[in-house]
C-alpha atoms as a PDB file:
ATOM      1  CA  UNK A   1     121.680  31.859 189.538  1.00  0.00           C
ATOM      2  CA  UNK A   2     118.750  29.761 188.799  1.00  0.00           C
ATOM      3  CA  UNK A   3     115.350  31.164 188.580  1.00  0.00           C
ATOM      4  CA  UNK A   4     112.706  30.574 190.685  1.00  0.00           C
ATOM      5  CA  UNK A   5     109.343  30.007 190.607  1.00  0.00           C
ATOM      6  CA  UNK A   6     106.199  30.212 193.049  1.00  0.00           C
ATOM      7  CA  UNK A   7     103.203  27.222 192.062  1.00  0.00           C
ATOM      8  CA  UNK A   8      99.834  28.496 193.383  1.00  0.00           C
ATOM      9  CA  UNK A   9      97.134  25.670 193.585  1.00  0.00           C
ATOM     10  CA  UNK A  10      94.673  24.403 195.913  1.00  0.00           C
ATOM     11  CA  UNK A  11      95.132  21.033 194.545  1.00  0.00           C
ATOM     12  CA  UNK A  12      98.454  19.218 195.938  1.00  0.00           C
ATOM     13  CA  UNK A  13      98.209  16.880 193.582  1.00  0.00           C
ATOM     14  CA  UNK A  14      98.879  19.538 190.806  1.00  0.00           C
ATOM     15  CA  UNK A  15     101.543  21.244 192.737  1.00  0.00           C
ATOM     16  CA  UNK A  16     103.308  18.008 193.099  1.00  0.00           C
ATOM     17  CA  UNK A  17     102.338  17.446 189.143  1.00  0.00           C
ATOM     18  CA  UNK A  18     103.653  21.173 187.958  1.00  0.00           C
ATOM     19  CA  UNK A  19     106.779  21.471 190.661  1.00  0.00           C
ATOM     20  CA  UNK A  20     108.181  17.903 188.993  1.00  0.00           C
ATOM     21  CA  UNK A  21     107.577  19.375 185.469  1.00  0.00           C
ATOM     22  CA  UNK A  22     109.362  22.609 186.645  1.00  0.00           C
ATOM     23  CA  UNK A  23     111.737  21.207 188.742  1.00  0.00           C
ATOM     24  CA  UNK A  24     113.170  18.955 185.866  1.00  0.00           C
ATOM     25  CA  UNK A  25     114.262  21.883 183.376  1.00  0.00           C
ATOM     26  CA  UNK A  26     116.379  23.285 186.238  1.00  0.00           C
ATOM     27  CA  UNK A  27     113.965  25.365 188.121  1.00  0.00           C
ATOM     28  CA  UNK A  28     113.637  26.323 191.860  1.00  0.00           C
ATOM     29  CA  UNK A  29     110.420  25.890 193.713  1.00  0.00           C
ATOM     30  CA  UNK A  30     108.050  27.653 195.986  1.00  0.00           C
ATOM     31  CA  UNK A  31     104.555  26.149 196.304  1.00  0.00           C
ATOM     32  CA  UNK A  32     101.684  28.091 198.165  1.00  0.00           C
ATOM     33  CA  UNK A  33      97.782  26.645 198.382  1.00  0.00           C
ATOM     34  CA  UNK A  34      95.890  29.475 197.780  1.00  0.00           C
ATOM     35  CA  UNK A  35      96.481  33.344 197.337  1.00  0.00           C
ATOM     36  CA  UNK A  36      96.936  34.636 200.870  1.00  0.00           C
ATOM     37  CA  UNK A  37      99.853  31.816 201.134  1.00  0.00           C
ATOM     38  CA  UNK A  38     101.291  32.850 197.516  1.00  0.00           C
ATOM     39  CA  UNK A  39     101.543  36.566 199.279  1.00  0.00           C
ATOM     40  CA  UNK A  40     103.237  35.423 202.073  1.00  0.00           C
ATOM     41  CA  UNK A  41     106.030  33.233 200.583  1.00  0.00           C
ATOM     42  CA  UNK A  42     106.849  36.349 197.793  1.00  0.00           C
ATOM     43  CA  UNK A  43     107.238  38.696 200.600  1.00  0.00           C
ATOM     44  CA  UNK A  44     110.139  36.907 202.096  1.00  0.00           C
ATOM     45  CA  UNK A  45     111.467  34.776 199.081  1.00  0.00           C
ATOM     46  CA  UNK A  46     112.097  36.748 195.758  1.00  0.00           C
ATOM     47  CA  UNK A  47     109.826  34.892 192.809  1.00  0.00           C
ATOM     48  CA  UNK A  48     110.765  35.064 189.057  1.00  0.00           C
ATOM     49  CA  UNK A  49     107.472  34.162 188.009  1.00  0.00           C
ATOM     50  CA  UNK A  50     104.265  33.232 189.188  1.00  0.00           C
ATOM     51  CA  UNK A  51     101.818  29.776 187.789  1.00  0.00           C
ATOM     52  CA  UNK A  52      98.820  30.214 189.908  1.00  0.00           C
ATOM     53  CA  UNK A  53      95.132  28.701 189.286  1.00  0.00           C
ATOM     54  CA  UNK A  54      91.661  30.507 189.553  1.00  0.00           C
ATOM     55  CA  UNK A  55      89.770  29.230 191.743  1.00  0.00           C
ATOM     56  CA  UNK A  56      90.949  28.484 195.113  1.00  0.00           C
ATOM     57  CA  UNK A  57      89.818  29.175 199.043  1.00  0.00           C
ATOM     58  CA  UNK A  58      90.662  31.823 200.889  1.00  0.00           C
ATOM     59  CA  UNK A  59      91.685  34.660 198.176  1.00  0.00           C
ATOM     60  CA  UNK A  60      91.437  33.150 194.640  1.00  0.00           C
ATOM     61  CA  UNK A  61      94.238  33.522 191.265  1.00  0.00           C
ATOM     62  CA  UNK A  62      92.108  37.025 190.227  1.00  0.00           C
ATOM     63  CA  UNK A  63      92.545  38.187 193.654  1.00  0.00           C
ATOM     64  CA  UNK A  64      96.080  37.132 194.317  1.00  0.00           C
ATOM     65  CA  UNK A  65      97.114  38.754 190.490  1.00  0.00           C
ATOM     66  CA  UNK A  66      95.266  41.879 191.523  1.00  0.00           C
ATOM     67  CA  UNK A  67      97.343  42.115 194.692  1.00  0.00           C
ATOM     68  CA  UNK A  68     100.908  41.263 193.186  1.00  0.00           C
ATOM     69  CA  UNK A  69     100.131  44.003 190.453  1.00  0.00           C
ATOM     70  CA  UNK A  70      98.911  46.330 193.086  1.00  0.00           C
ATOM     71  CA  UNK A  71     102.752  45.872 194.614  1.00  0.00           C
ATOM     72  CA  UNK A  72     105.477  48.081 193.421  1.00  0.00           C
ATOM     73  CA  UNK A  73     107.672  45.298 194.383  1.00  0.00           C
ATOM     74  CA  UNK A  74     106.104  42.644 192.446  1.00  0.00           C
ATOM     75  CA  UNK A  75     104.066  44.634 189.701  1.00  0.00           C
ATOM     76  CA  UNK A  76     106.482  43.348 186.906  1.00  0.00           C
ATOM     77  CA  UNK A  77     106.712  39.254 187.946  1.00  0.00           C
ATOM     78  CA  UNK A  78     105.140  37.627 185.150  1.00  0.00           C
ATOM     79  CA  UNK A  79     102.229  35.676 185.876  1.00  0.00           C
ATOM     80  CA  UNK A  80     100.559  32.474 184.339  1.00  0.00           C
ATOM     81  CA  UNK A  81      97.022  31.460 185.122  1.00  0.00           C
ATOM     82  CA  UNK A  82      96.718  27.800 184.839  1.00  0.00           C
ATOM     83  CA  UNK A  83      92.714  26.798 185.151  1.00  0.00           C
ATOM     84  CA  UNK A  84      90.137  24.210 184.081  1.00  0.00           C
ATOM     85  CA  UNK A  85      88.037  27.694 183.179  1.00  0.00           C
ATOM     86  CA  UNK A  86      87.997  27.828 179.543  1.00  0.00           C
ATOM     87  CA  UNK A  87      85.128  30.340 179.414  1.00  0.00           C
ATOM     88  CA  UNK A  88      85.560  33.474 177.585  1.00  0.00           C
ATOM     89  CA  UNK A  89      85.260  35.768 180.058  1.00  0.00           C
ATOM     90  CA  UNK A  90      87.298  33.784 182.652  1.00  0.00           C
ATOM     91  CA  UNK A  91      90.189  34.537 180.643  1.00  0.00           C
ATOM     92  CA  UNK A  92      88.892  38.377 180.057  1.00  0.00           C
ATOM     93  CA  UNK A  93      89.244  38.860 183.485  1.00  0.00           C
ATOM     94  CA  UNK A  94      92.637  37.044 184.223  1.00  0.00           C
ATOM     95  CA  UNK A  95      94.041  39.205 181.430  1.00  0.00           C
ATOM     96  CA  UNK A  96      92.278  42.608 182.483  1.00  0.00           C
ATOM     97  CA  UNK A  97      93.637  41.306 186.386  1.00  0.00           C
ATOM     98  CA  UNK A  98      97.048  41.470 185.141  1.00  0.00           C
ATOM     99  CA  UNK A  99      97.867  37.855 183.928  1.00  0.00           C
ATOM    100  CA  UNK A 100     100.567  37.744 181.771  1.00  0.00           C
ATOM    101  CA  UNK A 101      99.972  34.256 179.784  1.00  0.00           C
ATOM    102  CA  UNK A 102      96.717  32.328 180.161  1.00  0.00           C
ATOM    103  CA  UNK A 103      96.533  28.459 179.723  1.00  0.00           C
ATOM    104  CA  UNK A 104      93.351  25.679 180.124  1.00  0.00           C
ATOM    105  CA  UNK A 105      93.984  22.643 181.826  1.00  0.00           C
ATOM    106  CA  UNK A 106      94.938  19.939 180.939  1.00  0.00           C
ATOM    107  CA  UNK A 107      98.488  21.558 179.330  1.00  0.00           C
ATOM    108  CA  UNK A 108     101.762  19.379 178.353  1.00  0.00           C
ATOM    109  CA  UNK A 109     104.967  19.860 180.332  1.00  0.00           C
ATOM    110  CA  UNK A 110     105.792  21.519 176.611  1.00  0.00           C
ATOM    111  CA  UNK A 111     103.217  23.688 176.610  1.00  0.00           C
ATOM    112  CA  UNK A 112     103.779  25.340 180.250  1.00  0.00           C
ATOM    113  CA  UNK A 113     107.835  25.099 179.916  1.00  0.00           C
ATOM    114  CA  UNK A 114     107.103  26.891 176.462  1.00  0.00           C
ATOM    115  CA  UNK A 115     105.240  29.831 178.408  1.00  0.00           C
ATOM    116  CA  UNK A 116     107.805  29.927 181.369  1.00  0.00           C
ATOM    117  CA  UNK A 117     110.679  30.124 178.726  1.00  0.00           C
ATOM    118  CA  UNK A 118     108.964  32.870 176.656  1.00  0.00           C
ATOM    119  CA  UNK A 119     108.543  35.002 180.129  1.00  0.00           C
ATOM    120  CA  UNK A 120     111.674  34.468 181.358  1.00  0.00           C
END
């Protein structure tokens, strides 16, 4: 059974962007716009992993990683933050949130298939 991943971001044009890259190494898709969306589509349609962004409306990536680690049901779905936040402590508190693997935009379709391979 293939695996299949849930793309978090505000932006459609990077869902589009990250769901082709995905998509093309076999992958299934789920794409949500911001956190409170991401919530919804795991609690109906199981998720092998997570690529979410920070900063989004409605409930942002920190928000939405605190959540899915607060879950029993979801605590162990690995989780990569994908952001244009390359500050220190933006990654301090992905990682302290619960983010599995942190990555600063722009990233190759190597670089993220790399992460979702070593999580997988």
């Amino acid at each position: 059974m293939e695996k299949q991943i849930l793309i978090v971001d505000d932006c459609g044009t990077t869902r589009k962007l990250l769901s082709y890259i995905v998509r093309e190494r076999g992958y299934r898709i789920l794409c949500a716009s911001n956190g409170i969306e991401a919530l919804e589509k795991i609690a109906t349609n199981p998720v092998d992993l997570i690529i979410t962004d920070l900063n989004m409306p409605q409930m942002d990536g920190i928000e939405l990683v605190r959540n899915i680690r607060d879950n029993e049901a979801y605590k162990e779905i690995p989780i990569i933050m994908v952001t244009t936040e390359a500050g220190e402590e933006d990654k301090e508190i992905s990682l302290k949130a619960g983010v599995t693997s942190f990555l600063v935009k722009p990233i190759t379709p190597k670089r993220l298939l790399y992460e979702i391979e070593k999580l997988l």
